[in-house]
Protein backbone atom coordinates (compact mmCIF):
# COMPACT_ATOMS: atom_id res chain seq x y z
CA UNK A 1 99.30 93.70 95.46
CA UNK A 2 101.94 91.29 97.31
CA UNK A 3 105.34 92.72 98.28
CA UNK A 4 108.06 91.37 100.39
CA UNK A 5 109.32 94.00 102.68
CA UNK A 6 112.26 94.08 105.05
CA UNK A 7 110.58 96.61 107.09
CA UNK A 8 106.63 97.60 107.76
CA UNK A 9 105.74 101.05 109.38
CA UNK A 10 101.96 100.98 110.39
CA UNK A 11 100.90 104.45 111.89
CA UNK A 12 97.47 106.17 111.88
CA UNK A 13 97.24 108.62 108.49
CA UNK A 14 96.37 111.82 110.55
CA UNK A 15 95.21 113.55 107.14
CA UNK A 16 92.26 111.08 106.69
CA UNK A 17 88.45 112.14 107.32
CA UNK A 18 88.69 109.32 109.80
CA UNK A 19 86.28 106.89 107.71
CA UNK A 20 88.49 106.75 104.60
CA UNK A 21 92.08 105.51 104.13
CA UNK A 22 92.97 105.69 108.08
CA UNK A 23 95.91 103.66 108.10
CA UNK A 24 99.33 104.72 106.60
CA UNK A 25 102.05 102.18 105.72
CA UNK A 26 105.54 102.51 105.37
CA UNK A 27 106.89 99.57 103.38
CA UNK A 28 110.32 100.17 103.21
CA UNK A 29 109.98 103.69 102.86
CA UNK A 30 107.04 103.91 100.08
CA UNK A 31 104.17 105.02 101.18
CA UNK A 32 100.76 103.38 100.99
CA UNK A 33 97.28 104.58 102.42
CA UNK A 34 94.87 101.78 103.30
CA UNK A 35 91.20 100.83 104.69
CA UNK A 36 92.34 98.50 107.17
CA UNK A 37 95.44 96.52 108.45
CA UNK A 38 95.48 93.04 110.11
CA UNK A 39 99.06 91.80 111.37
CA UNK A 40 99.61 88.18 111.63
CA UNK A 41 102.99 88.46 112.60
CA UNK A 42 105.47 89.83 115.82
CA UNK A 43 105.32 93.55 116.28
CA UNK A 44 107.41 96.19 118.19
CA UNK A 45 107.26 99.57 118.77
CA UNK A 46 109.15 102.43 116.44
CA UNK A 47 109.54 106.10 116.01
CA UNK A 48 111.56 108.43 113.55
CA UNK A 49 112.06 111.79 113.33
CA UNK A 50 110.10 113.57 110.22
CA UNK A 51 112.76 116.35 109.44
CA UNK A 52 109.86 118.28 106.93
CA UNK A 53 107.16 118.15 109.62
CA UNK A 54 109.74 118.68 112.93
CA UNK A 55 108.10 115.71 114.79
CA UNK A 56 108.87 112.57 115.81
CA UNK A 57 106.06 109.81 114.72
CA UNK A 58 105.83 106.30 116.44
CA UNK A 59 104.12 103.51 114.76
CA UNK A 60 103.60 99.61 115.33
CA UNK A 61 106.43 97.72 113.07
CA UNK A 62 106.90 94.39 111.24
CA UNK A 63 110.33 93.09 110.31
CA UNK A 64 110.98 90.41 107.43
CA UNK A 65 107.25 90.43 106.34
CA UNK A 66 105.11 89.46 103.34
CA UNK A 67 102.26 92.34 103.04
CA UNK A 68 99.13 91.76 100.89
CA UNK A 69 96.59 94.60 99.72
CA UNK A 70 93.41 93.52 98.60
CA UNK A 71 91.42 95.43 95.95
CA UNK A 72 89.37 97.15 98.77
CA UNK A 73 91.97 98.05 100.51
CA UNK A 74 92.66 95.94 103.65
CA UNK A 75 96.33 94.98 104.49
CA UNK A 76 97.27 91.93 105.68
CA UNK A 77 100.82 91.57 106.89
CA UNK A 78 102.22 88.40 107.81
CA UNK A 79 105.80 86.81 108.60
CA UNK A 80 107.87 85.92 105.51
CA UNK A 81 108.05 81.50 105.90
């Protein structure tokens, strides 16, 4: 899968057994669990407020990005060019 996002969440998926699926992102507000995420690209630092859960939760985000998901489920986020 290759999408073009505006905007990449990446946050730790707290509902994982810790060996499968660790890494939730957020890719313009769809949801997608993966294996592993390298990021090519700037970063900055986020949170938002989770109205159904009553937290806040922070995550490492991309802006303007091109995001590829390989087959075994390793991310790779990288500026759009």
């Amino acid at each position: 899968m290759q999408k073009k996002v505006q905007l990449a969440h990446i946050r730790y998926n707290t509902n994982s057994d810790g060996q499968n699926l660790c890494w939730r992102l957020v890719l313009d507000g769809e949801e997608i669990l993966v294996e592993s995420v390298q990021i090519e690209a700037p970063v900055f630092t986020s949170k938002d407020w989770i109205e159904p859960i009553g937290q806040f939760k922070h995550h490492i985000s991309v802006r303007d990005c091109a995001v590829i998901i390989g087959e075994a489920g390793d991310a790779l986020i990288r500026p759009v060019v």
